[in-house]
N, C-alpha and C. Protein backbone atom coordinates (compact mmCIF):
# COMPACT_ATOMS: atom_id res chain seq x y z
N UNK A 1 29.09 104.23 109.55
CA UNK A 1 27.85 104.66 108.94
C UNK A 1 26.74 103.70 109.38
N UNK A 2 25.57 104.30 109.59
CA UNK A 2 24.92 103.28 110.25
C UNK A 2 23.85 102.51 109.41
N UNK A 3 23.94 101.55 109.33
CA UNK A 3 22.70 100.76 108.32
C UNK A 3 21.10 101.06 108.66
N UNK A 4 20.18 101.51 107.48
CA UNK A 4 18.97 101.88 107.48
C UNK A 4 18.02 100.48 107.31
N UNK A 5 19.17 99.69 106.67
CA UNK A 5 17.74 98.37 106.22
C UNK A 5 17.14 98.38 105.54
N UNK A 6 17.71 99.48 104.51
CA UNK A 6 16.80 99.45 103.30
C UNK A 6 17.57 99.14 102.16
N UNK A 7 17.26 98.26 101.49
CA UNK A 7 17.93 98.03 100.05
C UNK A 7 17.13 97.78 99.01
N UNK A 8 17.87 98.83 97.87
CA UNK A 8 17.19 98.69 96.54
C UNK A 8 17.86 98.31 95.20
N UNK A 9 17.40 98.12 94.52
CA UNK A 9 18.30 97.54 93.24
C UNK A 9 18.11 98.14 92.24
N UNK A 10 19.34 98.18 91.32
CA UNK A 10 19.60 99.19 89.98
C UNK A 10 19.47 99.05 89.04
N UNK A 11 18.31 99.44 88.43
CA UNK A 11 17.88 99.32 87.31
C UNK A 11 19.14 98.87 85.54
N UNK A 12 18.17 99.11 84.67
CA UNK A 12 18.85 98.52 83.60
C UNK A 12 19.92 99.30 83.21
N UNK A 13 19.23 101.08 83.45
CA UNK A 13 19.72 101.84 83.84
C UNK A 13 20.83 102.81 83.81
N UNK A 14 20.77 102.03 85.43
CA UNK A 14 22.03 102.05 86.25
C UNK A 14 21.14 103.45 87.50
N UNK A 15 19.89 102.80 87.45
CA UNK A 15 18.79 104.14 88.34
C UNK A 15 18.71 103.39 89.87
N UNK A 16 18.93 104.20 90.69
CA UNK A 16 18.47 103.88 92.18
C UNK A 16 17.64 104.68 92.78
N UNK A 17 16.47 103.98 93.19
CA UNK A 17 15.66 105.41 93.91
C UNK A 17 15.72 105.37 95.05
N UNK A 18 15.47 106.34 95.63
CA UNK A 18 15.86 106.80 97.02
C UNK A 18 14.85 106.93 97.65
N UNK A 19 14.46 106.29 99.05
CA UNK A 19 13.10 105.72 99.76
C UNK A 19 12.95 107.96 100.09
N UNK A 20 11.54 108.26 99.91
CA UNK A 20 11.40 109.06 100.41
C UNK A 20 11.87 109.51 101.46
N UNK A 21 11.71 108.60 102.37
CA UNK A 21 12.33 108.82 104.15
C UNK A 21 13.42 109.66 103.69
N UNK A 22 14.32 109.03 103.33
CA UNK A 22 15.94 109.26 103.28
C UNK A 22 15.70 110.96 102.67
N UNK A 23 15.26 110.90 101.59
CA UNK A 23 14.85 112.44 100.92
C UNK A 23 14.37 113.61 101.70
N UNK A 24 13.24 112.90 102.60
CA UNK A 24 12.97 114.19 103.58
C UNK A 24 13.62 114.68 104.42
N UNK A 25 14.31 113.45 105.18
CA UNK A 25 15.72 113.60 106.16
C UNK A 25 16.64 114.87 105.98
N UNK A 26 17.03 114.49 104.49
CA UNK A 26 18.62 114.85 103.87
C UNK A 26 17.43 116.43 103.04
N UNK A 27 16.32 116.88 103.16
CA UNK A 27 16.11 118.00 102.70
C UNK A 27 15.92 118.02 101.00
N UNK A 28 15.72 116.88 100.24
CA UNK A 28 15.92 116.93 99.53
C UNK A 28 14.83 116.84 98.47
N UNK A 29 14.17 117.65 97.67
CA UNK A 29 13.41 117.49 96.74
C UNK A 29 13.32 117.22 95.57
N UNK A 30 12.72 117.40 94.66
CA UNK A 30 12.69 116.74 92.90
C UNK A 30 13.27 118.18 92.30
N UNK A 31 14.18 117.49 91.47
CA UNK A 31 15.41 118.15 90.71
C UNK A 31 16.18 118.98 91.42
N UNK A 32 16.52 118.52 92.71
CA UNK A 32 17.58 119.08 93.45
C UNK A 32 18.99 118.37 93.19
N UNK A 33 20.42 119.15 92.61
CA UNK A 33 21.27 118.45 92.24
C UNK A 33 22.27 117.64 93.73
N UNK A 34 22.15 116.27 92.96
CA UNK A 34 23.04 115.07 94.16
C UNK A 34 24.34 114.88 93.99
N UNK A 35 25.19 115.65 94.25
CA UNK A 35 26.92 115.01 94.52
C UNK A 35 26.96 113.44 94.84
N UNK A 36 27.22 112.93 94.13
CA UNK A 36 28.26 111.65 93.89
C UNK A 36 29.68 111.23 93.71
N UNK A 37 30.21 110.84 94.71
CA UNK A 37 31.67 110.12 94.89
C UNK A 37 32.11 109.16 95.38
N UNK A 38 32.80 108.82 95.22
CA UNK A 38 33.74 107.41 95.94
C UNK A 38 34.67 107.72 97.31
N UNK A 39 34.11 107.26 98.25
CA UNK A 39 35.46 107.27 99.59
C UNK A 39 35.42 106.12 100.08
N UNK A 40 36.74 105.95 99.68
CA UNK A 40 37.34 104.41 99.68
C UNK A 40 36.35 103.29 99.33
N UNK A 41 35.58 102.45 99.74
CA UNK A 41 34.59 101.29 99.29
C UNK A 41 33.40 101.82 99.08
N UNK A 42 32.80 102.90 99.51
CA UNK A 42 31.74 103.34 99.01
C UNK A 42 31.28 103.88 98.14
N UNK A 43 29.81 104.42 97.44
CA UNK A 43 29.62 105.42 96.77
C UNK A 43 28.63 106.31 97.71
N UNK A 44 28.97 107.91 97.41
CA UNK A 44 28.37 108.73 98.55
C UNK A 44 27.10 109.77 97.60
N UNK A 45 26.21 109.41 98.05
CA UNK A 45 25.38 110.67 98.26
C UNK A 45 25.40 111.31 98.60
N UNK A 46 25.14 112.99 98.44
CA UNK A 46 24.59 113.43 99.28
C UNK A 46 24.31 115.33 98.68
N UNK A 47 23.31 115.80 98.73
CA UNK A 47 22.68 117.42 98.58
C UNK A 47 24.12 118.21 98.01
N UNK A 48 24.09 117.79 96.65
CA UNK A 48 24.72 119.19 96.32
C UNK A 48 25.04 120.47 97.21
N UNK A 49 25.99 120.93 96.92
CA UNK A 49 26.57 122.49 97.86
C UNK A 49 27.55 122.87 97.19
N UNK A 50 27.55 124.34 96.31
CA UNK A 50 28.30 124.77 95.85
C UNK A 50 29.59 125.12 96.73
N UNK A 51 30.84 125.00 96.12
CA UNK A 51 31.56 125.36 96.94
C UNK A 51 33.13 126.02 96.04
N UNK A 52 34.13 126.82 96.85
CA UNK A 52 34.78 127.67 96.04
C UNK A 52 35.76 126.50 95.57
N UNK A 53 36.18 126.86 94.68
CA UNK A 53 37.25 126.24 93.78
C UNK A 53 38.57 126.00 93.86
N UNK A 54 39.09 127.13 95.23
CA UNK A 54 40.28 127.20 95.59
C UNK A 54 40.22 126.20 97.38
N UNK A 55 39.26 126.97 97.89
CA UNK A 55 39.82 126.38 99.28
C UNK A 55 38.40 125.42 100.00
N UNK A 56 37.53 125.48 99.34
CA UNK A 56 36.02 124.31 99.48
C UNK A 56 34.91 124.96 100.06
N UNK A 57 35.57 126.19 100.45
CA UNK A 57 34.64 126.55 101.40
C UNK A 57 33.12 127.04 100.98
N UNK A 58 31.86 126.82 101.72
CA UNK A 58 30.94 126.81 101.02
C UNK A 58 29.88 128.50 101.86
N UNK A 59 30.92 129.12 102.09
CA UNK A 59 30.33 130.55 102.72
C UNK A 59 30.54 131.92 101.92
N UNK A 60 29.89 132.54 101.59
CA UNK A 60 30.47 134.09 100.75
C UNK A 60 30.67 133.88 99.35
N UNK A 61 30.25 132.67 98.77
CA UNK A 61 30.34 132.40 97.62
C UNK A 61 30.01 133.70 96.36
N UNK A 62 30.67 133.89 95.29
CA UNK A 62 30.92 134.48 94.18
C UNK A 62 30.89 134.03 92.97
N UNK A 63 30.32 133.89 91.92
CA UNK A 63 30.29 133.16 90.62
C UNK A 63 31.25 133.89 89.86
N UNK A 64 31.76 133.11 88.92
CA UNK A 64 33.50 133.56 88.04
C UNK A 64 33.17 132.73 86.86
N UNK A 65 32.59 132.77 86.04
CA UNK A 65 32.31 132.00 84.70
C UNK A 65 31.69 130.43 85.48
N UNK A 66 32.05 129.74 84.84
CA UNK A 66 31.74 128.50 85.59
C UNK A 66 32.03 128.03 86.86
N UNK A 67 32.82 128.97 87.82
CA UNK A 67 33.48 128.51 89.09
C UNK A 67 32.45 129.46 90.29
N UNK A 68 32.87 128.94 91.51
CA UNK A 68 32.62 129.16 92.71
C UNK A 68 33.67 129.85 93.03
N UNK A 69 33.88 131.31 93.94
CA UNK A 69 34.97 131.47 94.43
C UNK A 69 34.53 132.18 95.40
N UNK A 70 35.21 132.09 97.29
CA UNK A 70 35.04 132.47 98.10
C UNK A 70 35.58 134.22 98.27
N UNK A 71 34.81 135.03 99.16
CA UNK A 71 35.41 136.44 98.95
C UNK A 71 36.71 136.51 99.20
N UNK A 72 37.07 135.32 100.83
CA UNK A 72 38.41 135.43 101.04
C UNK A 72 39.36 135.12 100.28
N UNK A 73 39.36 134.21 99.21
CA UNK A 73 40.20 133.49 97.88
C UNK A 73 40.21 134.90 96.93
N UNK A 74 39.48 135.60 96.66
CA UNK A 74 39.12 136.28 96.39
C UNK A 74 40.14 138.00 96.50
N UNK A 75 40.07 137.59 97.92
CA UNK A 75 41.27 139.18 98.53
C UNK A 75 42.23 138.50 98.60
N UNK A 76 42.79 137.14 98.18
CA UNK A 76 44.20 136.86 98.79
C UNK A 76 44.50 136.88 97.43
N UNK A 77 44.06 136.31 95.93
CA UNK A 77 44.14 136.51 95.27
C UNK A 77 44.49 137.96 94.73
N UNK A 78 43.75 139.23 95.35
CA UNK A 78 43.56 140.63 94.31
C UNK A 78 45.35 140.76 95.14
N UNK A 79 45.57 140.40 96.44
CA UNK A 79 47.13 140.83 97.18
C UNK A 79 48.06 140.31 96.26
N UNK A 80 48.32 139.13 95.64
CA UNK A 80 49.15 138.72 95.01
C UNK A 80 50.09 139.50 93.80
């Protein structure tokens, strides 16, 4: 990952803001939802993307109560 040189510090909080740059880059505007996780030593940012519930995929998406589900999950499921 490549270092930007920018560092900021976390409020009382627990708030980090994010240098505009980085925001316009990554497409990202005010109250757009941010996925947050851990891979391995890090913590990751990065633009929300709904995705299906069974296999991740984030194409042909379908809403199911609270879930994401792809069409193909979808027909392999109705075969079963």
């Amino acid at each position: 990952m490549k270092s930007t040189g920018i560092v900021r510090k976390v409020d009382s909080l627990g708030r980090v803001v994010l240098p505009i740059e980085l925001r316009r880059t990554m497409g990202m505007d005010v109250k757009d939802p941010v996925e947050i996780f851990v891979q391995g030593d890090r913590i990751v940012l990065r633009k929300y993307q709904p995705a299906c519930i069974f296999c991740g995929s984030e194409k042909d998406l379908v809403e199911h109560g609270d879930y994401m589900v792809c069409r193909s999950c979808i027909e392999a499921l109705a075969q079963k």
